[in-house]
Protein backbone atom coordinates (compact mmCIF):
# COMPACT_ATOMS: atom_id res chain seq x y z
CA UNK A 1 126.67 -105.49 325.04
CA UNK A 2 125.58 -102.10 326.87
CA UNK A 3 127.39 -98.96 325.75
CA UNK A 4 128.11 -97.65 328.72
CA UNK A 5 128.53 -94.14 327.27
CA UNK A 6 125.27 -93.72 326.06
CA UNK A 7 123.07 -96.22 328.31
CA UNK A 8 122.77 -93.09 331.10
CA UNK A 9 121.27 -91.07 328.45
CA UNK A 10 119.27 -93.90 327.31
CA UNK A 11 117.66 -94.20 330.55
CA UNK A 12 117.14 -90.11 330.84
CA UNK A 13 115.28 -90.35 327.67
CA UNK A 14 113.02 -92.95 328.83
CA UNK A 15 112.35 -91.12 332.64
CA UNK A 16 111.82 -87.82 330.74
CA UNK A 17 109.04 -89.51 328.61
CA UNK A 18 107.63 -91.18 331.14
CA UNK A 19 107.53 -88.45 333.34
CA UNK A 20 106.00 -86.05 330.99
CA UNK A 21 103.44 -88.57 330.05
CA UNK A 22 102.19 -88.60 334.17
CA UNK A 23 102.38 -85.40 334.92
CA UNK A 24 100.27 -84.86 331.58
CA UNK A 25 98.17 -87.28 332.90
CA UNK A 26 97.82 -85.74 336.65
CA UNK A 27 97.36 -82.32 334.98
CA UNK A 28 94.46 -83.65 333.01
CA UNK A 29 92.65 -85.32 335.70
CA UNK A 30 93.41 -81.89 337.90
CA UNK A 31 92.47 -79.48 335.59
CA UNK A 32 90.06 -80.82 332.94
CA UNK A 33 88.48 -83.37 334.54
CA UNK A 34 88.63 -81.66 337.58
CA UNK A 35 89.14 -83.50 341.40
CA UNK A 36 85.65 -84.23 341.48
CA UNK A 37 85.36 -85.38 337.95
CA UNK A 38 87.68 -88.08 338.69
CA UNK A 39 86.42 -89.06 341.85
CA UNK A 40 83.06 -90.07 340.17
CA UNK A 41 85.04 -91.80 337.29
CA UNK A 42 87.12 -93.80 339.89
CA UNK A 43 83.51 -94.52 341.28
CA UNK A 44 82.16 -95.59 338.15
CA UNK A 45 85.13 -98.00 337.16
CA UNK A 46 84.67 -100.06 340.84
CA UNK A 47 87.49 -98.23 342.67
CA UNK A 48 86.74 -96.24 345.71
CA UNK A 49 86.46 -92.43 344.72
CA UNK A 50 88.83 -90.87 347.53
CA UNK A 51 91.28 -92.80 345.51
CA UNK A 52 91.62 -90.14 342.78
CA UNK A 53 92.94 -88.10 345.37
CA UNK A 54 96.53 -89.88 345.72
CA UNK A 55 96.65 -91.11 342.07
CA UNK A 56 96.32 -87.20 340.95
CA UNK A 57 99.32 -85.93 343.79
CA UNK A 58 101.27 -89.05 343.12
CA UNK A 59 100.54 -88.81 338.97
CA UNK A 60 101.67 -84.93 338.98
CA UNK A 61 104.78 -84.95 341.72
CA UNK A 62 106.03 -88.31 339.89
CA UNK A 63 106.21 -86.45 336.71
CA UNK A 64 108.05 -83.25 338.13
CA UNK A 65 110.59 -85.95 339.94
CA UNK A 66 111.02 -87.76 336.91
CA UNK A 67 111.39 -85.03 335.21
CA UNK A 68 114.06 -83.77 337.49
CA UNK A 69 115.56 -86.86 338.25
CA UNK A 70 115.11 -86.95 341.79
CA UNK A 71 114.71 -90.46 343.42
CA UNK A 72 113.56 -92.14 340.03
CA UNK A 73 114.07 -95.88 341.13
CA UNK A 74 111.55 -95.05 343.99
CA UNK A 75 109.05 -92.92 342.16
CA UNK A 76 109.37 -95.64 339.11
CA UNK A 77 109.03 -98.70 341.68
CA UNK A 78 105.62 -97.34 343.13
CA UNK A 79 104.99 -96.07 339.48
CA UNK A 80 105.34 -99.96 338.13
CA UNK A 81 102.54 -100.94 341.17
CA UNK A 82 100.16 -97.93 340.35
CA UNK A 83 100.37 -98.40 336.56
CA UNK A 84 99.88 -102.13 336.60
CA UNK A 85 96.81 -101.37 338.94
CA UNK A 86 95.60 -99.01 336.32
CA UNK A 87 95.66 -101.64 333.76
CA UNK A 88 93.64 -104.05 335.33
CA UNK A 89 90.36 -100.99 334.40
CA UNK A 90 91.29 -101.98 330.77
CA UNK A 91 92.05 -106.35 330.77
CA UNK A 92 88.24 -106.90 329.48
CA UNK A 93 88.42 -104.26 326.95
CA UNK A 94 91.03 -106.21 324.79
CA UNK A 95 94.97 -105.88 323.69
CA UNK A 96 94.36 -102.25 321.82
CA UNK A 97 94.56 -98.72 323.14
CA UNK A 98 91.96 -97.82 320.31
CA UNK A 99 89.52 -100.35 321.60
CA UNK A 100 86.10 -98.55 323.34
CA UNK A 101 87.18 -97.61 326.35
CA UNK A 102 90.90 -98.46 325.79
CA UNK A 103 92.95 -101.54 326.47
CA UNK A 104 95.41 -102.42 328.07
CA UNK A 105 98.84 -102.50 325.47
CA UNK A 106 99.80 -98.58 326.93
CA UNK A 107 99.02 -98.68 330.91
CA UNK A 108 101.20 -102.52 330.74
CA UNK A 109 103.61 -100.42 328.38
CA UNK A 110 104.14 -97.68 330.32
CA UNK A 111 104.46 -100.52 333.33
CA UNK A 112 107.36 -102.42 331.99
CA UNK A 113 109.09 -99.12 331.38
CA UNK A 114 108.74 -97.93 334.89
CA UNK A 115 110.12 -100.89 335.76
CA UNK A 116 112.97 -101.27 333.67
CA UNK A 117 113.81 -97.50 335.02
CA UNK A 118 114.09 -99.38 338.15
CA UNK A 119 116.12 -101.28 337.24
CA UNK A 120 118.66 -99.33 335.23
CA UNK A 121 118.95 -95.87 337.46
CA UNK A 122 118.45 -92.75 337.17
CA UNK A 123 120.40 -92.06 334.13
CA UNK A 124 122.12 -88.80 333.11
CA UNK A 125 121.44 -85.43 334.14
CA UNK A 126 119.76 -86.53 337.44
CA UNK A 127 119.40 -84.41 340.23
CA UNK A 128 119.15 -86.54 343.33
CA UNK A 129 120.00 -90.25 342.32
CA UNK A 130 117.63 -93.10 344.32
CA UNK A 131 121.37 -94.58 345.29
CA UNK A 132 123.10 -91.82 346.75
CA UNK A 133 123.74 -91.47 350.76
């Protein structure tokens, strides 16, 4: 049975984790990898390089929204499609994160949890809930 007290709290734990973790993620391919950096690594992997552009905007205003709570079923629906995408760079390199060139236990992780954000709400603290009118 779901405590119904806590579950909202729950679910802001998990969107604050996940949230941090892409705008971490954004910020790193922005500012250490820089735009161009990540354009030739998209190139390198098979995707098409101008793709690094959305993934780093989407990557860095899905963390601040998750962060804030501001239309997380939507940012964690298109999260659960760009995540899964992600993954499929890592299905050859095996189960294991720790595996050369990582594979593909955290992106599928990070996947399901985006999607069972979906699913549950927003959570506590939330600025704009995905369900308001």
């Amino acid at each position: 049975m779901t405590d119904s007290r806590t579950a909202p709290y729950a679910i802001l734990l998990l969107r604050l984790a996940l949230g941090v973790m892409f705008l971490a993620h954004g910020l790193t391919k922005v500012l250490v990898f820089t735009p161009a950096g990540t354009v030739k690594f998209f190139a390198s992997i098979g995707f098409a390089g101008w793709l690094a552009y959305p993934v780093m905007a989407f990557e860095v205003i899905a963390g601040v929204l998750l962060i804030l709570g501001v239309f997380s079923r939507w940012v964690t629906a298109l999260a659960t499609i760009q995540l899964l995408v992600a993954s499929t760079v890592h299905f050859g390199n095996g189960w294991s994160f720790t595996n050369p060139n990582g594979g593909w236990e955290y992106p599928i992780f990070l996947a399901i949890v985006a999607a069972a954000i979906t699913l549950l709400g927003d959570g506590a603290c939330a600025l704009k809930s995905s369900t308001q009118r």
